[in-house]
PDB file of N, CA and C in Angstrom:
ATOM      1  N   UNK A   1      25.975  72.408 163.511  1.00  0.00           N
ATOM      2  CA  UNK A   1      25.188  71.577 162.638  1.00  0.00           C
ATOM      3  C   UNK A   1      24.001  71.039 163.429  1.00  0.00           C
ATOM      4  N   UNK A   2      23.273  70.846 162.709  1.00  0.00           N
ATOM      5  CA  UNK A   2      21.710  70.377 163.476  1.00  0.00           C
ATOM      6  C   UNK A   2      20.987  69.290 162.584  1.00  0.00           C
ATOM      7  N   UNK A   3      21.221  68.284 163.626  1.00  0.00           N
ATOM      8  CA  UNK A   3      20.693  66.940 162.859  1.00  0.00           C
ATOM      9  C   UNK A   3      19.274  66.815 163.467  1.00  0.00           C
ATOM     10  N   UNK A   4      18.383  66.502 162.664  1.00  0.00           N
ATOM     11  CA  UNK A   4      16.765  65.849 162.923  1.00  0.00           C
ATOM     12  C   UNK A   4      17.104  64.309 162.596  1.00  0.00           C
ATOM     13  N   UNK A   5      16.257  63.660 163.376  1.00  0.00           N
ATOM     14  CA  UNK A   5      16.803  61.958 163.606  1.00  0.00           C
ATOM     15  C   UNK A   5      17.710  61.371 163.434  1.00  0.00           C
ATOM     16  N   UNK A   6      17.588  60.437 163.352  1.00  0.00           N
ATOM     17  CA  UNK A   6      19.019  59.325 162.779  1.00  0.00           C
ATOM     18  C   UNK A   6      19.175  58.723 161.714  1.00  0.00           C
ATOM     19  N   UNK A   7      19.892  58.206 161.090  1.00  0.00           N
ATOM     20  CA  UNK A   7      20.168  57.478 160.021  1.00  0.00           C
ATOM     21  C   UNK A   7      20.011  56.037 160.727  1.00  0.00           C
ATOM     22  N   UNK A   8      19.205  55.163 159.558  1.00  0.00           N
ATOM     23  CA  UNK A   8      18.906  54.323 160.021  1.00  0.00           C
ATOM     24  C   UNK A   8      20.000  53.042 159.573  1.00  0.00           C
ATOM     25  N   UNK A   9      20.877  51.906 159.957  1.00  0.00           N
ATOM     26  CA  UNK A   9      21.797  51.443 159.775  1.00  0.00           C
ATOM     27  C   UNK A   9      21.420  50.332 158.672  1.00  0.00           C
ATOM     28  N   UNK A  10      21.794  49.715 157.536  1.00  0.00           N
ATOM     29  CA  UNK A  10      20.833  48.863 156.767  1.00  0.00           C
ATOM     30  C   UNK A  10      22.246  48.054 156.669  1.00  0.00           C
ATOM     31  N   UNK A  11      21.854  46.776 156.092  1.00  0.00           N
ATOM     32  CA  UNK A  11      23.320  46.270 155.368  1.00  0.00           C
ATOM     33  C   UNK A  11      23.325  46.069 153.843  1.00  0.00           C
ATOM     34  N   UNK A  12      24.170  46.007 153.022  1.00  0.00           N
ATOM     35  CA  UNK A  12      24.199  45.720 151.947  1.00  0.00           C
ATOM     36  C   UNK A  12      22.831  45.040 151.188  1.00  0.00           C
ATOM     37  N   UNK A  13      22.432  43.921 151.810  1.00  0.00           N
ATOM     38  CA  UNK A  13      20.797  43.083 151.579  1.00  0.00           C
ATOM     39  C   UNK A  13      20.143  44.212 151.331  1.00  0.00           C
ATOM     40  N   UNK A  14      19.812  44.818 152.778  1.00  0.00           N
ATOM     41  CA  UNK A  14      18.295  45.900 152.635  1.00  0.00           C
ATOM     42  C   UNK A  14      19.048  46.859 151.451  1.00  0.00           C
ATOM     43  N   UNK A  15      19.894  47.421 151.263  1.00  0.00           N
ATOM     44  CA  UNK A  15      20.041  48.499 150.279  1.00  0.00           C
ATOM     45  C   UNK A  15      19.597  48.289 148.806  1.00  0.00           C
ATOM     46  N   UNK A  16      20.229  46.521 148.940  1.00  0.00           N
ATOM     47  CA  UNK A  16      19.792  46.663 147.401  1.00  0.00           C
ATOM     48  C   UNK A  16      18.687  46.574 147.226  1.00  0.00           C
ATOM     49  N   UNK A  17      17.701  45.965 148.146  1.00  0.00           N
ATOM     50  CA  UNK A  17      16.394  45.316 148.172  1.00  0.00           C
ATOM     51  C   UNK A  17      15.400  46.720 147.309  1.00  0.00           C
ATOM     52  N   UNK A  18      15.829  47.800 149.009  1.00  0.00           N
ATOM     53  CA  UNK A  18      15.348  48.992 148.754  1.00  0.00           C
ATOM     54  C   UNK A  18      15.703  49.712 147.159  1.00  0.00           C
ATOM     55  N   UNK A  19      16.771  49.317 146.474  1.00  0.00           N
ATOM     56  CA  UNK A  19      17.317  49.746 145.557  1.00  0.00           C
ATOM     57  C   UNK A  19      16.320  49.459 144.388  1.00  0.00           C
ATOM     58  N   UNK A  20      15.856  47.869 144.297  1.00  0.00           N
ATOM     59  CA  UNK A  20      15.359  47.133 143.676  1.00  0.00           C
ATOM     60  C   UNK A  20      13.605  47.962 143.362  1.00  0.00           C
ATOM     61  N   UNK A  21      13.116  47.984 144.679  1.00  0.00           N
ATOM     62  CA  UNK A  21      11.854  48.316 145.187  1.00  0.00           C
ATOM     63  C   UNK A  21      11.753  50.184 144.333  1.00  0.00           C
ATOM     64  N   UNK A  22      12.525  50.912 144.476  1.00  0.00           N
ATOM     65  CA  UNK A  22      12.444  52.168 144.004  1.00  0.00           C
ATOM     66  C   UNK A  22      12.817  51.858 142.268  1.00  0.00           C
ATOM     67  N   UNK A  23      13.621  50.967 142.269  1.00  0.00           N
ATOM     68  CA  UNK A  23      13.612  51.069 140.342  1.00  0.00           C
ATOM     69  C   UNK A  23      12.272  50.260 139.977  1.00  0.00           C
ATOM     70  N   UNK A  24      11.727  49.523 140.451  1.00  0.00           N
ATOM     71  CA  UNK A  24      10.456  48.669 139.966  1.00  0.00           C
ATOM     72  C   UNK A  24       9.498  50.414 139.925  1.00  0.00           C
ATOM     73  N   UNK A  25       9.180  51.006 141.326  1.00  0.00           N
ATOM     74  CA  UNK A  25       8.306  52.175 141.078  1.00  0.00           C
ATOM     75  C   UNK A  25       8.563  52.895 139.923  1.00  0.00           C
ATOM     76  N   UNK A  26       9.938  53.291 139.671  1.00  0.00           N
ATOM     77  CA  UNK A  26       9.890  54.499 138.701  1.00  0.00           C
ATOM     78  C   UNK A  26       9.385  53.383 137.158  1.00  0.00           C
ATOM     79  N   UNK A  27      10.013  52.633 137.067  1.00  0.00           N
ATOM     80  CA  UNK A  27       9.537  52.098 135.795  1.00  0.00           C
ATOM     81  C   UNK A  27       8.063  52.063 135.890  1.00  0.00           C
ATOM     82  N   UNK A  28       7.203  51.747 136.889  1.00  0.00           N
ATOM     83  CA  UNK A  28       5.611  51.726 136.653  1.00  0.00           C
ATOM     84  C   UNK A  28       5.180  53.394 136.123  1.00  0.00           C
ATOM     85  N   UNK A  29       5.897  54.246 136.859  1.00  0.00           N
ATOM     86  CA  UNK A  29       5.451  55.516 136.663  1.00  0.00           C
ATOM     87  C   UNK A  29       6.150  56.035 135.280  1.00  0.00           C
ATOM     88  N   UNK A  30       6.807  55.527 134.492  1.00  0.00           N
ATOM     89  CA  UNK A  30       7.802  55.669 133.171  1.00  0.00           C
ATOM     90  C   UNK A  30       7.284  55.860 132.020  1.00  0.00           C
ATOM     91  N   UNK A  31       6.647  56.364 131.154  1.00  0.00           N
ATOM     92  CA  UNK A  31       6.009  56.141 130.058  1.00  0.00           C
ATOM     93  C   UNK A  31       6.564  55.465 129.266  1.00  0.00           C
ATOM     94  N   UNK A  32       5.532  54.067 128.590  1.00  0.00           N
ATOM     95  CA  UNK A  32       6.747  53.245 127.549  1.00  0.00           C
ATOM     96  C   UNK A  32       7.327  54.355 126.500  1.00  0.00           C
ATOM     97  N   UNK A  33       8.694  53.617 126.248  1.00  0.00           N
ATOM     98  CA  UNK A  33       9.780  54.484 125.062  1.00  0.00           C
ATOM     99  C   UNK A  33       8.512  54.055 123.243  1.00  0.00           C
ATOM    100  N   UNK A  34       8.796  55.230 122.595  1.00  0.00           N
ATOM    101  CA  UNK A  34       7.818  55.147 121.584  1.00  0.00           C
ATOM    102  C   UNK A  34       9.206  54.805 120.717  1.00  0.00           C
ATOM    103  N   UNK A  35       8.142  53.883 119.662  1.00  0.00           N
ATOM    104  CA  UNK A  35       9.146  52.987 118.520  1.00  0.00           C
ATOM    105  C   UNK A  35       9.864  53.747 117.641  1.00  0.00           C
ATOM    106  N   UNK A  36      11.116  53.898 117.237  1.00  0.00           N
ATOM    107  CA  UNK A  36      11.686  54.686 116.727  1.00  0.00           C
ATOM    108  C   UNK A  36      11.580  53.667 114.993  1.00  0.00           C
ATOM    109  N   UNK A  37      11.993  54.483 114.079  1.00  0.00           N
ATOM    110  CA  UNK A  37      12.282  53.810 112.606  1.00  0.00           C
ATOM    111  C   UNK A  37      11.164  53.436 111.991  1.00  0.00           C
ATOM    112  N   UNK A  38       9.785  53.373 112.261  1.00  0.00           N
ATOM    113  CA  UNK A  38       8.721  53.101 112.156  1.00  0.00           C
ATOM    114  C   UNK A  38       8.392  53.754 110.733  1.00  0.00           C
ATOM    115  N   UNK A  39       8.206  53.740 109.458  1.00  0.00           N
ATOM    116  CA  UNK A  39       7.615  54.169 108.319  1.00  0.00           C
ATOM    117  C   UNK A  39       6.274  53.623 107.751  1.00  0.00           C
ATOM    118  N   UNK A  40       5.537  54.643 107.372  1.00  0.00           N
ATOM    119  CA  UNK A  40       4.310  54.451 107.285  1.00  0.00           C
ATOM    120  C   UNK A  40       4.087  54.805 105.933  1.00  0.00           C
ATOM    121  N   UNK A  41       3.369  53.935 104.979  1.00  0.00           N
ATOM    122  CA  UNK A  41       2.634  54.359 103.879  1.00  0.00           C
ATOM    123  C   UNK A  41       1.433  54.300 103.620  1.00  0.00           C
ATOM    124  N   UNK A  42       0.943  54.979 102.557  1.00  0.00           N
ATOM    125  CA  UNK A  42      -0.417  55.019 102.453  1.00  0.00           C
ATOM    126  C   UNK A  42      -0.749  55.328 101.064  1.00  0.00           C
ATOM    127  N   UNK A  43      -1.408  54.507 100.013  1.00  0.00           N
ATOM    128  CA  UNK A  43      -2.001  54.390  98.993  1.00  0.00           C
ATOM    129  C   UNK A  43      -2.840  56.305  98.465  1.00  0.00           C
ATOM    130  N   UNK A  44      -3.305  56.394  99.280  1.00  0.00           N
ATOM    131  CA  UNK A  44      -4.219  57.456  98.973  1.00  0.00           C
ATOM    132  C   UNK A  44      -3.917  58.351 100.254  1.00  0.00           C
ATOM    133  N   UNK A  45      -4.579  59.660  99.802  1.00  0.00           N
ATOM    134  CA  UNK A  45      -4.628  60.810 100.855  1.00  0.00           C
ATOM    135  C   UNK A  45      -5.922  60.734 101.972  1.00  0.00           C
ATOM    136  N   UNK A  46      -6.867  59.621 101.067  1.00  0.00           N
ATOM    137  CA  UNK A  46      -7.670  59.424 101.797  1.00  0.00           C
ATOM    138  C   UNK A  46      -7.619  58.571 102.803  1.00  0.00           C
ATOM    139  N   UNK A  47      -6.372  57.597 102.392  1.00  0.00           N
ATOM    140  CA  UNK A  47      -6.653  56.434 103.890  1.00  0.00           C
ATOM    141  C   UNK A  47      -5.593  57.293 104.888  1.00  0.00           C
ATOM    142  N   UNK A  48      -4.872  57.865 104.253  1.00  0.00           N
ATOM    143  CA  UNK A  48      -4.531  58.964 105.544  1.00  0.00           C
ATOM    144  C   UNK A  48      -5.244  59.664 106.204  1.00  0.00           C
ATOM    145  N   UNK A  49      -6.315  60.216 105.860  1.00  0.00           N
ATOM    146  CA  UNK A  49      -7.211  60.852 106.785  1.00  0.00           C
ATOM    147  C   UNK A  49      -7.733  59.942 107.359  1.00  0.00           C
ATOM    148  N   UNK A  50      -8.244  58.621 106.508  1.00  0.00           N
ATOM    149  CA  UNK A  50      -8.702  58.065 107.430  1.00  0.00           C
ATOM    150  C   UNK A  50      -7.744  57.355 108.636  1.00  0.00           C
ATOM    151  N   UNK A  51      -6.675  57.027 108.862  1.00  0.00           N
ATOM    152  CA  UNK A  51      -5.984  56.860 109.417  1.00  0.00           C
ATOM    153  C   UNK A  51      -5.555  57.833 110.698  1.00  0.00           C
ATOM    154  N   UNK A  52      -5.223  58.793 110.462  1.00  0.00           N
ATOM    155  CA  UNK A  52      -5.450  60.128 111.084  1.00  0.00           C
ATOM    156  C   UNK A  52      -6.448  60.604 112.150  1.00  0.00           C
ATOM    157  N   UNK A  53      -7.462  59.866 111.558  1.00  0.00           N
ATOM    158  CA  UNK A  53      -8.760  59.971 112.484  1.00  0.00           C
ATOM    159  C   UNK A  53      -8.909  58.951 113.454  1.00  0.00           C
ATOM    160  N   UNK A  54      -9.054  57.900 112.968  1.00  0.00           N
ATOM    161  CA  UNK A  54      -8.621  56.995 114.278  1.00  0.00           C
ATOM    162  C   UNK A  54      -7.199  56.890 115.051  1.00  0.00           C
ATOM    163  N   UNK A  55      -6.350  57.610 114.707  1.00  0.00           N
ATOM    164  CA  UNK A  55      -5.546  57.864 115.331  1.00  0.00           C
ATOM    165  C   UNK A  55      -5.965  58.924 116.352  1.00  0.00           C
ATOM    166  N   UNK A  56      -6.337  59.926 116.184  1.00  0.00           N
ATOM    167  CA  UNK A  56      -7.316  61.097 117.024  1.00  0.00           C
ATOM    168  C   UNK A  56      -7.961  60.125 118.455  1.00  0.00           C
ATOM    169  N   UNK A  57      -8.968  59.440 117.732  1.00  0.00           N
ATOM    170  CA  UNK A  57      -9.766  58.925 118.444  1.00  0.00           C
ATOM    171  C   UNK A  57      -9.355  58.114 119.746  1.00  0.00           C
ATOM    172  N   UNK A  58      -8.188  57.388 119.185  1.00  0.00           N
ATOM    173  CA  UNK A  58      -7.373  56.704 120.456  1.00  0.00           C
ATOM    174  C   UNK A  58      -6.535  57.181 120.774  1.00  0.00           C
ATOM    175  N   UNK A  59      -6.348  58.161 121.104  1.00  0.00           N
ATOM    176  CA  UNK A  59      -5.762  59.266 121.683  1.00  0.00           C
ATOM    177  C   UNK A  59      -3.789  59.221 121.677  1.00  0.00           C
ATOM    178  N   UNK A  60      -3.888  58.671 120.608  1.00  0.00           N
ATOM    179  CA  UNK A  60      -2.318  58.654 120.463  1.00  0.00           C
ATOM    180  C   UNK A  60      -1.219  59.786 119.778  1.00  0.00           C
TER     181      UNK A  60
END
């Protein structure tokens, strides 16, 4: 077996710390969860397009 460096010794504190520190990153990098149950109406076919379109526009 062939080890490259050492393991570095932490105690319980640093693990979780480190634990803490890597779940804060992934949540920044996470895309928010999109709203589920959400129903949408619309009077006309037209305010759907128009709706539609600014939806386009802000890129959602």
């Amino acid at each position: 077996m062939k080890t490259i460096g050492t393991k570095k010794q932490r105690t319980p504190e640093e693990n979780l710390f480190l634990l803490e520190e890597l779940v804060r990153e992934a949540e920044s990098l996470r895309p928010r969860a999109k709203e589920k149950g959400r129903v949408m109406r619309f009077r006309t076919w037209d305010e759907l397009y128009a709706f539609c379109v600014t939806r386009a526009a802000r890129d959602l």
